[in-house]
N, C-alpha and C. Protein backbone atom coordinates (compact mmCIF):
# COMPACT_ATOMS: atom_id res chain seq x y z
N UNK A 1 -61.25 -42.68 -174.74
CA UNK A 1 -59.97 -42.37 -175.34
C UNK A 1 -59.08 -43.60 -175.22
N UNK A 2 -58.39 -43.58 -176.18
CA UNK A 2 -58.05 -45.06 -176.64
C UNK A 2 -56.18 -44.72 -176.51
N UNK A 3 -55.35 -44.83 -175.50
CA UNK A 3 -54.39 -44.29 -175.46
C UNK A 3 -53.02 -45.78 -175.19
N UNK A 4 -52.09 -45.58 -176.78
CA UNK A 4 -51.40 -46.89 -176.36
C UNK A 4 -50.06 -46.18 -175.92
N UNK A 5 -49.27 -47.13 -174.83
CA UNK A 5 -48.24 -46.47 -174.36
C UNK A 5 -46.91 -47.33 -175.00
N UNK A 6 -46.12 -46.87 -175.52
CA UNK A 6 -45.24 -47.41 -176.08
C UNK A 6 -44.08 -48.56 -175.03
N UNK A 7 -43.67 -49.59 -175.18
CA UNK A 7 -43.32 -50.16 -173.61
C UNK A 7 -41.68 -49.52 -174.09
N UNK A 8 -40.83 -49.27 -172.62
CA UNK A 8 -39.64 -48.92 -172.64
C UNK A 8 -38.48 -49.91 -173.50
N UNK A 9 -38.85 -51.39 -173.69
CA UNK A 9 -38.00 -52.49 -174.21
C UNK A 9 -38.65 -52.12 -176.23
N UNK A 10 -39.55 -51.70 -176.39
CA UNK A 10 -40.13 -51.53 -178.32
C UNK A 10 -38.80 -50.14 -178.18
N UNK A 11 -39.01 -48.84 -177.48
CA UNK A 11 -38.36 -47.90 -177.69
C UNK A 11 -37.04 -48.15 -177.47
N UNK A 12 -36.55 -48.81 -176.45
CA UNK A 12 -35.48 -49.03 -176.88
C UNK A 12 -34.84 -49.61 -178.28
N UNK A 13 -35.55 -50.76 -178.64
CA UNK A 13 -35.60 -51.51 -179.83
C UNK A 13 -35.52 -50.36 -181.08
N UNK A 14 -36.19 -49.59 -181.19
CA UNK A 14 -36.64 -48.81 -182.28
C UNK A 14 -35.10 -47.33 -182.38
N UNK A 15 -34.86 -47.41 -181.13
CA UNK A 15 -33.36 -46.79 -180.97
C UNK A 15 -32.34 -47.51 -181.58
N UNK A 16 -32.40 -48.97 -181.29
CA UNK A 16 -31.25 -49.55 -181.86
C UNK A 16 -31.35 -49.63 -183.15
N UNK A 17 -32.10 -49.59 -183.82
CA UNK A 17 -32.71 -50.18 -185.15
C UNK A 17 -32.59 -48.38 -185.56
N UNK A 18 -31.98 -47.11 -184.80
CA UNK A 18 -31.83 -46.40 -185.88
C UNK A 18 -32.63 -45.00 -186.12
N UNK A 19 -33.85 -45.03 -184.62
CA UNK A 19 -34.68 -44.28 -184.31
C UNK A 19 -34.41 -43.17 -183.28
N UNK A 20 -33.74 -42.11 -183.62
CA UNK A 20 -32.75 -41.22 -182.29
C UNK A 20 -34.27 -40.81 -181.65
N UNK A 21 -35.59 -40.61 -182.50
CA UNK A 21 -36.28 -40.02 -182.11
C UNK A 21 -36.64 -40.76 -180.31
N UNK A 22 -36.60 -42.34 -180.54
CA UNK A 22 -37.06 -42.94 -179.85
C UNK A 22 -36.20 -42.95 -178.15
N UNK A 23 -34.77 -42.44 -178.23
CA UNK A 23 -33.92 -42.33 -176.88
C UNK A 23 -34.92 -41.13 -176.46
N UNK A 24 -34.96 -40.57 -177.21
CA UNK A 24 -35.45 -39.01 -176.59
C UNK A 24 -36.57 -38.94 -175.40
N UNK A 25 -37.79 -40.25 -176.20
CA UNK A 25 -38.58 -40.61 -175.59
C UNK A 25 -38.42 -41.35 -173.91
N UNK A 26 -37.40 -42.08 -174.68
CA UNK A 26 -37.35 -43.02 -172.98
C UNK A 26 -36.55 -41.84 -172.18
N UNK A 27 -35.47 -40.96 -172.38
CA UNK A 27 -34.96 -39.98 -171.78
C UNK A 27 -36.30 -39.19 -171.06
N UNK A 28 -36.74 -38.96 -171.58
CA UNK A 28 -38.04 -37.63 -170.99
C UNK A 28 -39.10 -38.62 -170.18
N UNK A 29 -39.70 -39.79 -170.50
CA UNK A 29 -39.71 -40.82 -169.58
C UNK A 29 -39.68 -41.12 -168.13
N UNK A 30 -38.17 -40.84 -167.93
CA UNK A 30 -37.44 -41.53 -167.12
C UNK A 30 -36.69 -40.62 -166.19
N UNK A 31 -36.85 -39.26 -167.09
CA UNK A 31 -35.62 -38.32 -166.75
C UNK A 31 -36.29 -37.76 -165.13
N UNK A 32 -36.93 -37.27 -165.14
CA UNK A 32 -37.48 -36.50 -163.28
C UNK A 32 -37.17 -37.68 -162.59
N UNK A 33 -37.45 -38.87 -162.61
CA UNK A 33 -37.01 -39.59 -161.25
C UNK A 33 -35.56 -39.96 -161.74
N UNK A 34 -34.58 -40.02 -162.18
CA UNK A 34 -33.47 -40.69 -162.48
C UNK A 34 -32.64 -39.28 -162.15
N UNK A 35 -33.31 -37.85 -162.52
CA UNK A 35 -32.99 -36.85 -161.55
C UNK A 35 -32.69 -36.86 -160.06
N UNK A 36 -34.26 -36.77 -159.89
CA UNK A 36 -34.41 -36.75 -158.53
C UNK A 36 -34.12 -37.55 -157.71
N UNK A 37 -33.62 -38.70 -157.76
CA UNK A 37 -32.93 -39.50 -157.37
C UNK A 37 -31.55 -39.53 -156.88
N UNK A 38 -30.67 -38.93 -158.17
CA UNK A 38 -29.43 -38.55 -158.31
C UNK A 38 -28.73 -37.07 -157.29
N UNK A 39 -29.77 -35.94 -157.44
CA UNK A 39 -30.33 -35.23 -156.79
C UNK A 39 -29.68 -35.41 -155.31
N UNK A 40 -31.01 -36.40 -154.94
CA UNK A 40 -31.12 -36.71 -153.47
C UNK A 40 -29.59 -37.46 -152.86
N UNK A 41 -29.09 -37.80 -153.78
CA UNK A 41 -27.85 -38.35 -153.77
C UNK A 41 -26.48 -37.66 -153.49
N UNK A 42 -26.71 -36.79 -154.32
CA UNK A 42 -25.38 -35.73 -154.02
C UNK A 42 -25.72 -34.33 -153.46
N UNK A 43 -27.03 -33.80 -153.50
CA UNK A 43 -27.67 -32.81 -152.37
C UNK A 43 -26.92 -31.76 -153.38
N UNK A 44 -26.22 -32.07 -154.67
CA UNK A 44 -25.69 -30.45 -155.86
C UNK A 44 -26.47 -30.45 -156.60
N UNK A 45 -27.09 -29.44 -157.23
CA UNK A 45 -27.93 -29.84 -158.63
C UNK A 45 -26.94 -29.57 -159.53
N UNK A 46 -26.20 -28.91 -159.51
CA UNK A 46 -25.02 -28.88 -161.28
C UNK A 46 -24.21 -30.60 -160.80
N UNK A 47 -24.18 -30.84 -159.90
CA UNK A 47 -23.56 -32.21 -159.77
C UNK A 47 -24.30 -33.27 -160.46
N UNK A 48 -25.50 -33.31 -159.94
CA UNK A 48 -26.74 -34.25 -160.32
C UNK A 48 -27.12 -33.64 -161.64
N UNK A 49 -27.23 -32.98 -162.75
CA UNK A 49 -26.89 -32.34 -163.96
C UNK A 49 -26.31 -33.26 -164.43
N UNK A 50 -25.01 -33.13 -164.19
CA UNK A 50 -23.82 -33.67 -164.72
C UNK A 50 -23.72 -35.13 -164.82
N UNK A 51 -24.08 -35.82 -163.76
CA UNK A 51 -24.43 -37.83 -163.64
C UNK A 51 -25.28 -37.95 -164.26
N UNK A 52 -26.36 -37.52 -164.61
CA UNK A 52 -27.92 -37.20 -164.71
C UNK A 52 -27.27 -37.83 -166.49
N UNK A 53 -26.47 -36.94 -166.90
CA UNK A 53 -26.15 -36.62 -168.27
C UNK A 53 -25.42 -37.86 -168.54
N UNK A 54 -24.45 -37.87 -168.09
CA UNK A 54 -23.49 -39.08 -168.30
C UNK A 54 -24.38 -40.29 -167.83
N UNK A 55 -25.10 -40.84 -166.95
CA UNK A 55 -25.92 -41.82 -166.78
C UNK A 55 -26.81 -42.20 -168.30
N UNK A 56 -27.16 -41.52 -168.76
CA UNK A 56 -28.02 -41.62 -170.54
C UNK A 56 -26.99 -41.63 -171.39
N UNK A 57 -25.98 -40.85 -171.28
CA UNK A 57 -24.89 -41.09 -172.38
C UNK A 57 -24.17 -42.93 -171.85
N UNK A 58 -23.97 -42.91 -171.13
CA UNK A 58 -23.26 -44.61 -170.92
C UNK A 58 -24.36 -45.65 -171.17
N UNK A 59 -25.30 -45.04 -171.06
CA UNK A 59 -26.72 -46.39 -171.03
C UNK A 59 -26.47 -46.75 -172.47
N UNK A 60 -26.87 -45.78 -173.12
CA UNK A 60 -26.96 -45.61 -174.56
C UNK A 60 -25.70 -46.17 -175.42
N UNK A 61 -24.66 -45.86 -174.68
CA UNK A 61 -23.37 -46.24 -175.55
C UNK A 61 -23.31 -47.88 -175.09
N UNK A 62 -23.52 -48.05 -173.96
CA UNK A 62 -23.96 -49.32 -173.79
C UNK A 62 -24.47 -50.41 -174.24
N UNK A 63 -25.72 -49.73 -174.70
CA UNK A 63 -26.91 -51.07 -175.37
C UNK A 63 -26.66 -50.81 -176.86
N UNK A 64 -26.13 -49.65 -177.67
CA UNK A 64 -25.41 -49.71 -178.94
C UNK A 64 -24.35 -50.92 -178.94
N UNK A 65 -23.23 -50.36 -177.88
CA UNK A 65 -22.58 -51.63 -178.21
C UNK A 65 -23.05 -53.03 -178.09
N UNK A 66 -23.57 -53.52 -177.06
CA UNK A 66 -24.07 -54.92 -177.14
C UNK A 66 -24.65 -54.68 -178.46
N UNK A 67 -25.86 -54.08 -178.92
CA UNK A 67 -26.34 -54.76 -180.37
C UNK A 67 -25.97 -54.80 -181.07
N UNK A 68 -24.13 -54.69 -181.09
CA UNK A 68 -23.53 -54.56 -182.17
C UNK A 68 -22.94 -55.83 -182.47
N UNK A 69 -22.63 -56.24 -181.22
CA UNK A 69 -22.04 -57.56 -180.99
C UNK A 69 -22.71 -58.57 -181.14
């Protein structure tokens, strides 16, 4: 089985260029440890929810803006 993995820097790329499908990807990715992490951090889960959320929303609004610039 011949299995290619897409690298996190193409999906990002393919986001900027216009591909929502492609955040989704690196979101689901990334998302259990960037959880669990967050998690372990504040010991709330509606807390860690909540950063969890806003951590992907700022990334994202982030690297939009730089490629805009």
């Amino acid at each position: 089985m011949n299995v290619q993995v897409v690298s996190d820097q193409k999906l990002l790329n393919c986001y900027l260029s216009g591909d929502r499908n492609a955040i989704s990807q690196l979101i689901e990715r990334h998302s259990r440890r960037v959880r669990d992490y967050i998690q372990m951090m504040v010991k709330d889960g509606d807390v860690a929810d909540d950063i969890f959320q806003e951590t992907f929303i700022k990334a994202c609004l982030l690297y939009t803006s730089d490629a805009a610039d």
